[in-house]
Protein backbone atom coordinates (compact mmCIF):
# COMPACT_ATOMS: atom_id res chain seq x y z
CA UNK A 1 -35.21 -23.07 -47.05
CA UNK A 2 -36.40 -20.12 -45.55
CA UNK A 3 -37.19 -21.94 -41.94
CA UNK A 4 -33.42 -23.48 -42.08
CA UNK A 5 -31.97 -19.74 -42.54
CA UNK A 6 -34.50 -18.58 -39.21
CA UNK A 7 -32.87 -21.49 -37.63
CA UNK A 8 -29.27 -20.60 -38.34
CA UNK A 9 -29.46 -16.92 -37.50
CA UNK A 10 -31.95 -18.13 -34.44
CA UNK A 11 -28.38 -19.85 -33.25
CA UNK A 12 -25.70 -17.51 -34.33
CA UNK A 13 -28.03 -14.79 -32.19
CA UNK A 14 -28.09 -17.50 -29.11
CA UNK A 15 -24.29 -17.80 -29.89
CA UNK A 16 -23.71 -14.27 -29.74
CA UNK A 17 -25.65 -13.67 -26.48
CA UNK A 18 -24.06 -16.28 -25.03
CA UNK A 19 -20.95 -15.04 -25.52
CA UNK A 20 -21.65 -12.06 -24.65
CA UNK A 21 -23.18 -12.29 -21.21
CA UNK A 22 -20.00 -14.62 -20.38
CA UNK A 23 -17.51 -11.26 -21.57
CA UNK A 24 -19.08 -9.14 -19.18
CA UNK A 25 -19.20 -11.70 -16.30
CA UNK A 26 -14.92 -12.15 -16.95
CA UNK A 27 -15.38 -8.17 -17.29
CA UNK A 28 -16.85 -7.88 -13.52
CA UNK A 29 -14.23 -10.49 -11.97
CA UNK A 30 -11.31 -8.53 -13.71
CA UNK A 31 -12.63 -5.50 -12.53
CA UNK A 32 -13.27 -6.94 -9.27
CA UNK A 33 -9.84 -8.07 -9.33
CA UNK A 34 -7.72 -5.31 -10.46
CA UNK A 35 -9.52 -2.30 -9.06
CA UNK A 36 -7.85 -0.35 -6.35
CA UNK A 37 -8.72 -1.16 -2.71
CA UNK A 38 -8.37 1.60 -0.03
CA UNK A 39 -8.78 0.57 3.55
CA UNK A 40 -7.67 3.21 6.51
CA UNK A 41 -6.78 3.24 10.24
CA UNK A 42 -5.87 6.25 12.69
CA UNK A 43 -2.05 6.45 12.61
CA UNK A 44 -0.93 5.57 16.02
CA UNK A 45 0.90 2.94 17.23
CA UNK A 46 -0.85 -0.52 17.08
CA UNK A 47 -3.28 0.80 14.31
CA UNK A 48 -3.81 -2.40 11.92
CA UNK A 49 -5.44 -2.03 8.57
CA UNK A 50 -6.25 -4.46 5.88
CA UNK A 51 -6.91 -4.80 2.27
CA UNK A 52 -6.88 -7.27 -0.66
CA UNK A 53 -5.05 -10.22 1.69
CA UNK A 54 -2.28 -7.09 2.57
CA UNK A 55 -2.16 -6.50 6.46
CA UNK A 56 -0.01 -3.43 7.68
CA UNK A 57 0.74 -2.80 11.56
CA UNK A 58 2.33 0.23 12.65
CA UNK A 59 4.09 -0.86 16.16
CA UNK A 60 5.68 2.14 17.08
CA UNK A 61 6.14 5.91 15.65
CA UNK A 62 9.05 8.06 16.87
CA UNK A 63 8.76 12.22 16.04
CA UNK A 64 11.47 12.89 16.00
CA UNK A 65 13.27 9.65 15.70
CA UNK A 66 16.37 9.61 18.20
CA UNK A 67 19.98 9.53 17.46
CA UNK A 68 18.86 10.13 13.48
CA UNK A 69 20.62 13.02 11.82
CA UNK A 70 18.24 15.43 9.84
CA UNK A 71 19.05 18.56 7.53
CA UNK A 72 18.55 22.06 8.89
CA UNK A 73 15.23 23.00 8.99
CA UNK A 74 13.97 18.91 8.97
CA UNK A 75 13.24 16.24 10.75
CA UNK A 76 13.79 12.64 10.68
CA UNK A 77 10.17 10.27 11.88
CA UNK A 78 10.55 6.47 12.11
CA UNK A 79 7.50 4.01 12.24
CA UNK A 80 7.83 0.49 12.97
CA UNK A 81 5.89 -1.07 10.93
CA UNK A 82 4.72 -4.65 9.77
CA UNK A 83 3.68 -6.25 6.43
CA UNK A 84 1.70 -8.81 6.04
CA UNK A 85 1.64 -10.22 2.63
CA UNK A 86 -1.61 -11.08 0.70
CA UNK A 87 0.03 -12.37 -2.23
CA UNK A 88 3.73 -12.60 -3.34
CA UNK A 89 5.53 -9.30 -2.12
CA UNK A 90 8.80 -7.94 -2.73
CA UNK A 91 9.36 -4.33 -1.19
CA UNK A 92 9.36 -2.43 1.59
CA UNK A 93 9.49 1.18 2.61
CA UNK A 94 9.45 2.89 -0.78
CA UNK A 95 6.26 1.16 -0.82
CA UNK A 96 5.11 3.85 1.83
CA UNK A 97 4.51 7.36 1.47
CA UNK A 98 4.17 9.95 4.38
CA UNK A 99 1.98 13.04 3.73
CA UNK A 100 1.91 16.44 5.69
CA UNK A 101 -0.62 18.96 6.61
CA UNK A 102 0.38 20.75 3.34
CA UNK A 103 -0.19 17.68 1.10
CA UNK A 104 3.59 17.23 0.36
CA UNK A 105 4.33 13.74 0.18
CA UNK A 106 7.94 12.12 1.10
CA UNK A 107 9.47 9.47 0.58
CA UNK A 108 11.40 6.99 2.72
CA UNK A 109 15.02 7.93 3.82
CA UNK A 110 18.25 6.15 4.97
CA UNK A 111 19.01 6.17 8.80
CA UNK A 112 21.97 8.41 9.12
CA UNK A 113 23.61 8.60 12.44
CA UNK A 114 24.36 11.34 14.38
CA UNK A 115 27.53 9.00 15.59
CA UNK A 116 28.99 6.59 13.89
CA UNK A 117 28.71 4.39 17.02
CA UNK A 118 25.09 4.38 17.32
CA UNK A 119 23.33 1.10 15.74
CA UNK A 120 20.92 1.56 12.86
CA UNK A 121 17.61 0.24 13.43
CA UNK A 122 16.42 -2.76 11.17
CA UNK A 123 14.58 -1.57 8.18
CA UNK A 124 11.64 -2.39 6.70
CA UNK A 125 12.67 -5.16 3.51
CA UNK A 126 10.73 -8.10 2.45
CA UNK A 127 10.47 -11.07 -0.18
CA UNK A 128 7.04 -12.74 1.56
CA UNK A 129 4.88 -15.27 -0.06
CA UNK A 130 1.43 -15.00 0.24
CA UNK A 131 0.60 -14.87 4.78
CA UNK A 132 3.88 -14.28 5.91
CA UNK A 133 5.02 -11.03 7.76
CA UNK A 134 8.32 -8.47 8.17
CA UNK A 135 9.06 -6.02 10.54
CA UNK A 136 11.08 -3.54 10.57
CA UNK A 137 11.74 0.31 10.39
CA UNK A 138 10.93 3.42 7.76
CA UNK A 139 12.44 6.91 8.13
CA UNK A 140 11.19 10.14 6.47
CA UNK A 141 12.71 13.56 6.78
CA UNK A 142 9.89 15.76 7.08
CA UNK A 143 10.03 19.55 7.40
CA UNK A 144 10.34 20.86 11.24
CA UNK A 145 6.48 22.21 12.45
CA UNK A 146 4.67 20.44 10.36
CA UNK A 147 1.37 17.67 11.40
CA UNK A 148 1.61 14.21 10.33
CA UNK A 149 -1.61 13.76 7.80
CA UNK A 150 -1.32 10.04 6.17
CA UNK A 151 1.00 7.32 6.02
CA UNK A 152 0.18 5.17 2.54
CA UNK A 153 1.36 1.64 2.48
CA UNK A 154 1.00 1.25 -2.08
CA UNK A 155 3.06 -1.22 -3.52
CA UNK A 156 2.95 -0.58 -7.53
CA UNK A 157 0.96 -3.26 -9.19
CA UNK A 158 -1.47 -4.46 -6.76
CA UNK A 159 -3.85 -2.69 -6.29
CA UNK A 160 -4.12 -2.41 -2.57
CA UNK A 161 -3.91 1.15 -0.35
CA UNK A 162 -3.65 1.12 2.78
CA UNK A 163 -3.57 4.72 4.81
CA UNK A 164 -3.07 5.41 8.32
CA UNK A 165 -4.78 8.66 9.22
CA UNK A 166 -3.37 11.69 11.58
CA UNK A 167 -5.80 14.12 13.28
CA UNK A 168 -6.73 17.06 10.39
């Protein structure tokens, strides 16, 4: 009797260490998985970065951005930029932040002409599946006189940052 009960706790210990070493290795993938990624690039025009499958390009950067109308004191900064998508994407640029020498952090804007004539450019909007890429335009009013510190491509629930960097 007493060898049958060394036996059956002998297994339900085997049991339990099985089970545990297979919790933490689905502990490590999730936290593989799911933990932020930060990659960074200089921010200048035809700086590419990657992370996590997520590609972002930034083709062009206009400071000021022309024919843009800005509030008194502000100004208006455009970057052409394109997304590549690692995995199924909806977004675009209020999935960016831009960050000044002070640490203030802005958001994108709406292209408002200075005439009504003047064409908008195409902004930056995208439904991708996993590899395929948009293009297009994101504005941010910025105060006048200040430096340019970090453009943040972070798209809520996946994980990824991506930052261009401006000189300090």
């Amino acid at each position: 009797m007493r060898a049958v009960f060394y036996i059956v706790w002998s297994l339900v210990g085997l049991v339990v260490l099985v089970a545990a070493a297979f919790c933490g290795v689905v502990a490590w993938q999730l936290v593989r998985e799911f933990a932020p990624t930060t990659e960074s690039a200089p921010l200048a025009p035809g700086a590419t970065a990657s992370a996590k499958g997520f590609t972002v390009t930034v083709h062009d950067i206009r400071d000021p951005m022309p024919g843009a109308w800005a509030r008194e004191g502000e100004r208006i900064v455009g970057f052409d930029l394109g997304v590549t998508a690692g995995d199924d994407y909806s977004g675009g640029c209020f999935d960016f932040v831009l960050v000044d020498e002070h640490g203030n952090e802005a958001r994108s804007t709406v292209f408002l002409p200075q005439e009504l004539s003047m064409p908008r450019p195409q902004e930056l909007k995208a439904e991708l599946k996993r590899g395929e890429t948009a293009r297009g335009w994101c504005l941010f009013a910025v105060p006048t006189g200040v430096s340019l510190r970090v453009l943040r491509f972070e798209p809520p629930l996946l994980f990824v940052t991506i930052e261009f960097r401006g000189k300090p």
